[in-house]
C-alpha atoms as a PDB file:
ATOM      1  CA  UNK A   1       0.000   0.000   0.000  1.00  0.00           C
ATOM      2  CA  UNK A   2       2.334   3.045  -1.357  1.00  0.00           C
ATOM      3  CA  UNK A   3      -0.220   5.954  -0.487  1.00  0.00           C
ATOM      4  CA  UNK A   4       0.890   8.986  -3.297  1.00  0.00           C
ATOM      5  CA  UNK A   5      -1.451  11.924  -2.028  1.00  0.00           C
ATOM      6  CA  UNK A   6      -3.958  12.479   0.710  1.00  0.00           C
ATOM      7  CA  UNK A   7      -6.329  14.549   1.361  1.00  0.00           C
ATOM      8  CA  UNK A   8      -6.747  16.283   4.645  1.00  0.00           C
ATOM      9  CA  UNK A   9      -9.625  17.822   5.940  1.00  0.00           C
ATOM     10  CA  UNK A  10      -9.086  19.929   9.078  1.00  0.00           C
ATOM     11  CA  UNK A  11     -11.422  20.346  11.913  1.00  0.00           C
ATOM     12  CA  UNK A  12     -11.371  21.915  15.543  1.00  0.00           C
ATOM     13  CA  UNK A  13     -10.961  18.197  16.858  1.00  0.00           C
ATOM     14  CA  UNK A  14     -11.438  15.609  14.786  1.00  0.00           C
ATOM     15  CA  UNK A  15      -9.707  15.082  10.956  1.00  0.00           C
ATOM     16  CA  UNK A  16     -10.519  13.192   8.117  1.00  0.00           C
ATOM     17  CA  UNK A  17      -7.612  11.520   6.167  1.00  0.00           C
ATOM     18  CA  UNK A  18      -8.324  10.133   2.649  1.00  0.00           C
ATOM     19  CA  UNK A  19      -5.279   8.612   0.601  1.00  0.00           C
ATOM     20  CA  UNK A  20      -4.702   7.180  -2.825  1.00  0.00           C
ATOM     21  CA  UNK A  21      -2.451   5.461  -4.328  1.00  0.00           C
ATOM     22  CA  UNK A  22      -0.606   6.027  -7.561  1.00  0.00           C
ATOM     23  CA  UNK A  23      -3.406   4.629  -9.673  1.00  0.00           C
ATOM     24  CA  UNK A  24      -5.852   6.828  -7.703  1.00  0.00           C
ATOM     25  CA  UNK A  25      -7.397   3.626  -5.963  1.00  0.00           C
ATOM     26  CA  UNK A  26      -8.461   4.698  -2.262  1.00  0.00           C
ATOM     27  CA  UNK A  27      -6.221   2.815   0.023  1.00  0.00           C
ATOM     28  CA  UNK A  28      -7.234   5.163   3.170  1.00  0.00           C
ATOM     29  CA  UNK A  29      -9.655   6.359   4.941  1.00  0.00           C
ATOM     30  CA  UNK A  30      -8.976   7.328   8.703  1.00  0.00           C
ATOM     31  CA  UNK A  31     -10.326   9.788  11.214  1.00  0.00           C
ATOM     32  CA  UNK A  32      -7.965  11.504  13.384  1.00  0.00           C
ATOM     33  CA  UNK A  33      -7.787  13.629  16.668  1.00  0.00           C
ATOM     34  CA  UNK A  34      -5.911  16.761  16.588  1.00  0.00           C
ATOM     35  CA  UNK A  35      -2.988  14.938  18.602  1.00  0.00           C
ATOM     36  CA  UNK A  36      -2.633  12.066  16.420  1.00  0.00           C
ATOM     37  CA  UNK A  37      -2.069  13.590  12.920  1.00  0.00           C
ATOM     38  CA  UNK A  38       1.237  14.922  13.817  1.00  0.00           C
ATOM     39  CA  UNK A  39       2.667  11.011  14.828  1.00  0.00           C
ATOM     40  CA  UNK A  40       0.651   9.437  12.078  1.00  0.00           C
ATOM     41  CA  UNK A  41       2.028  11.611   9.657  1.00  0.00           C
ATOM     42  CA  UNK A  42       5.599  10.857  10.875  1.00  0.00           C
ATOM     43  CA  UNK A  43       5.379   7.123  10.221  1.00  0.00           C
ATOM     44  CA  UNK A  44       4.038   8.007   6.202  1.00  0.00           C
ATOM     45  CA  UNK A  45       6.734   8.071   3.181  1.00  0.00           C
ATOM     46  CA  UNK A  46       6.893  11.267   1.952  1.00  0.00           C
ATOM     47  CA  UNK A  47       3.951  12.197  -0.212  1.00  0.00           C
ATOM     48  CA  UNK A  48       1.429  15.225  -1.798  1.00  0.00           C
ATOM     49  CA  UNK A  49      -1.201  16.635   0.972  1.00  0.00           C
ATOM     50  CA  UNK A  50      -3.765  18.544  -0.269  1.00  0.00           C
ATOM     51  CA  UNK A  51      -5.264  21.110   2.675  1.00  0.00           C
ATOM     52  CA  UNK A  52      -8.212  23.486   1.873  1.00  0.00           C
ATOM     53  CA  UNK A  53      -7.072  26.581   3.248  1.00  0.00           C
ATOM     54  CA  UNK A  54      -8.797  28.056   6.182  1.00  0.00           C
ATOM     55  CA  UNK A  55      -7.479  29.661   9.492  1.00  0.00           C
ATOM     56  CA  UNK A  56      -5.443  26.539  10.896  1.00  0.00           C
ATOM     57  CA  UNK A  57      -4.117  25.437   7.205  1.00  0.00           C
ATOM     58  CA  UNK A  58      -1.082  27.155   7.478  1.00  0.00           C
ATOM     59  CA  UNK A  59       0.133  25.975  10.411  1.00  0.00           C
ATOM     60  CA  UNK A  60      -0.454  22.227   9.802  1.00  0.00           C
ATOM     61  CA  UNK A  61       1.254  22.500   6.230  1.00  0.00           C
ATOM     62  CA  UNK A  62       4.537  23.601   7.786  1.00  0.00           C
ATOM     63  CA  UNK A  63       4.197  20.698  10.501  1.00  0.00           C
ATOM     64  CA  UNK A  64       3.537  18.920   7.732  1.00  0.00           C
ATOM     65  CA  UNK A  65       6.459  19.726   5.270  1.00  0.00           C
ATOM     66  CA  UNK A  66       8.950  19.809   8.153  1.00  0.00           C
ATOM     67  CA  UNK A  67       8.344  15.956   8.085  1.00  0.00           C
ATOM     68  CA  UNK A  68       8.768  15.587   4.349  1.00  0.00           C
ATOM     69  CA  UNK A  69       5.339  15.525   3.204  1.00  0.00           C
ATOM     70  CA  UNK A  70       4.490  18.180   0.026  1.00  0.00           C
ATOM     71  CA  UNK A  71       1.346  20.321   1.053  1.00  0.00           C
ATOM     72  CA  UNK A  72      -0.674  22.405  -0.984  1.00  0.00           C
ATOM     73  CA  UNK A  73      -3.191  24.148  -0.038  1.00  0.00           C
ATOM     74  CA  UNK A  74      -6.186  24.749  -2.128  1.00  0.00           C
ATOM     75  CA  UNK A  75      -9.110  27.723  -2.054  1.00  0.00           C
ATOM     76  CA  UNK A  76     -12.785  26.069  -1.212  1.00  0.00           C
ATOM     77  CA  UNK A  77     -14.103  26.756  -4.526  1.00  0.00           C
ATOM     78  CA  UNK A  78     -11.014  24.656  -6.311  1.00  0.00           C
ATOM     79  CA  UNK A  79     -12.653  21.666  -3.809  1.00  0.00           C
ATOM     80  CA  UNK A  80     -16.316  22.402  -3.590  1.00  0.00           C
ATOM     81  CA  UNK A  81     -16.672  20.633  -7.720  1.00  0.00           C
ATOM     82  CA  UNK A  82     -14.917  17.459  -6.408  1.00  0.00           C
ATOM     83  CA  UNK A  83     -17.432  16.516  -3.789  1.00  0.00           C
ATOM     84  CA  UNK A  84     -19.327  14.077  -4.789  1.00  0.00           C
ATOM     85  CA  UNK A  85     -22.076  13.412  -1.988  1.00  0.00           C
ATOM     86  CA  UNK A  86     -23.733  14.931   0.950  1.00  0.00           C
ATOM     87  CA  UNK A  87     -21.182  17.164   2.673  1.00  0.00           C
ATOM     88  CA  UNK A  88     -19.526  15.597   5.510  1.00  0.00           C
ATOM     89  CA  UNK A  89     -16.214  16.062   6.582  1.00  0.00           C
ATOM     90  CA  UNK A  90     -15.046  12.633   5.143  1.00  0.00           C
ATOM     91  CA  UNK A  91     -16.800  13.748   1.651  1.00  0.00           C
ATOM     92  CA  UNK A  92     -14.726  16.864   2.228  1.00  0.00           C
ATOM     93  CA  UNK A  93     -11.335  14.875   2.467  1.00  0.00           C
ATOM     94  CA  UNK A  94     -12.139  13.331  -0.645  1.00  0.00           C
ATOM     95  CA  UNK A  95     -12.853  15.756  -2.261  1.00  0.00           C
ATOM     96  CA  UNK A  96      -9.320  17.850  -1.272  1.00  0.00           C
ATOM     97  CA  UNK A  97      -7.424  14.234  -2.344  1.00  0.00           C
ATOM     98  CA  UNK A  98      -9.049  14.620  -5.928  1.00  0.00           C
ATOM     99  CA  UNK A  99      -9.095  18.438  -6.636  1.00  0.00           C
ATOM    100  CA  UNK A 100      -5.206  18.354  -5.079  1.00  0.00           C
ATOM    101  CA  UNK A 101      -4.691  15.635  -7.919  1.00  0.00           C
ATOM    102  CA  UNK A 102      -6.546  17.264 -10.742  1.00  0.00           C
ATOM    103  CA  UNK A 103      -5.463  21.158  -9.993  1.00  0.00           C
ATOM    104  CA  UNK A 104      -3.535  22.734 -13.094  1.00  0.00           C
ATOM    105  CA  UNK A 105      -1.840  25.323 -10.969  1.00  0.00           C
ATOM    106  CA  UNK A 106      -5.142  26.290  -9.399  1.00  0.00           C
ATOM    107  CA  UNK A 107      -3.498  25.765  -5.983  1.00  0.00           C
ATOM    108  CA  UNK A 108      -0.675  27.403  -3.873  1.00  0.00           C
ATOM    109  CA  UNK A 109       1.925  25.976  -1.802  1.00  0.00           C
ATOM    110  CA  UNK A 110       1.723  25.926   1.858  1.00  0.00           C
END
């Protein structure tokens, strides 16, 4: 399970991890409290995070890229076309993994 990109939807408490692999196949799906994204990140290869900006977004991408991970974070509108069902915070994650694939420099870096 090589996991290529995720997409992380932040919360106040609890986050919503989605991950693909390199064929775009999801190979994750996780929810996470705010003090166990830092160690779970830590234990993942290197790979593309895709964070829809919003107050704590900053932050968490440069937590995130000091342990080797490649954030970008993305305006809501980029995400909003990628969800596919109900909104829900898992939808949401989704949602980020996709648009953060798909963006043609429609995104920023963190």
């Amino acid at each position: 399970m090589q996991i290529t990109t995720i997409g992380l939807d932040l919360a106040k408490n609890v986050f919503q991890v989605h991950g693909v692999n390199e064929r775009g196949k999801a190979v994750l799906r996780k929810q996470l409290k705010r003090d166990q994204v830092a160690p779970f990140f830590a234990n993942l290869p290197p790979c593309l995070v895709g964070i829809e900006a919003c107050a704590s977004a900053h932050h968490w991408a440069r937590k995130l890229q000091a342990l080797g991970h490649t954030v970008r974070l993305m305006a809501p509108q980029f995400v909003k076309p990628y969800v596919k069902s109900n909104k829900n915070d898992a939808a949401d994650a989704e949602a980020i993994c996709e648009a953060v694939n798909r963006s043609d420099g429609l995104s920023c870096s963190g």
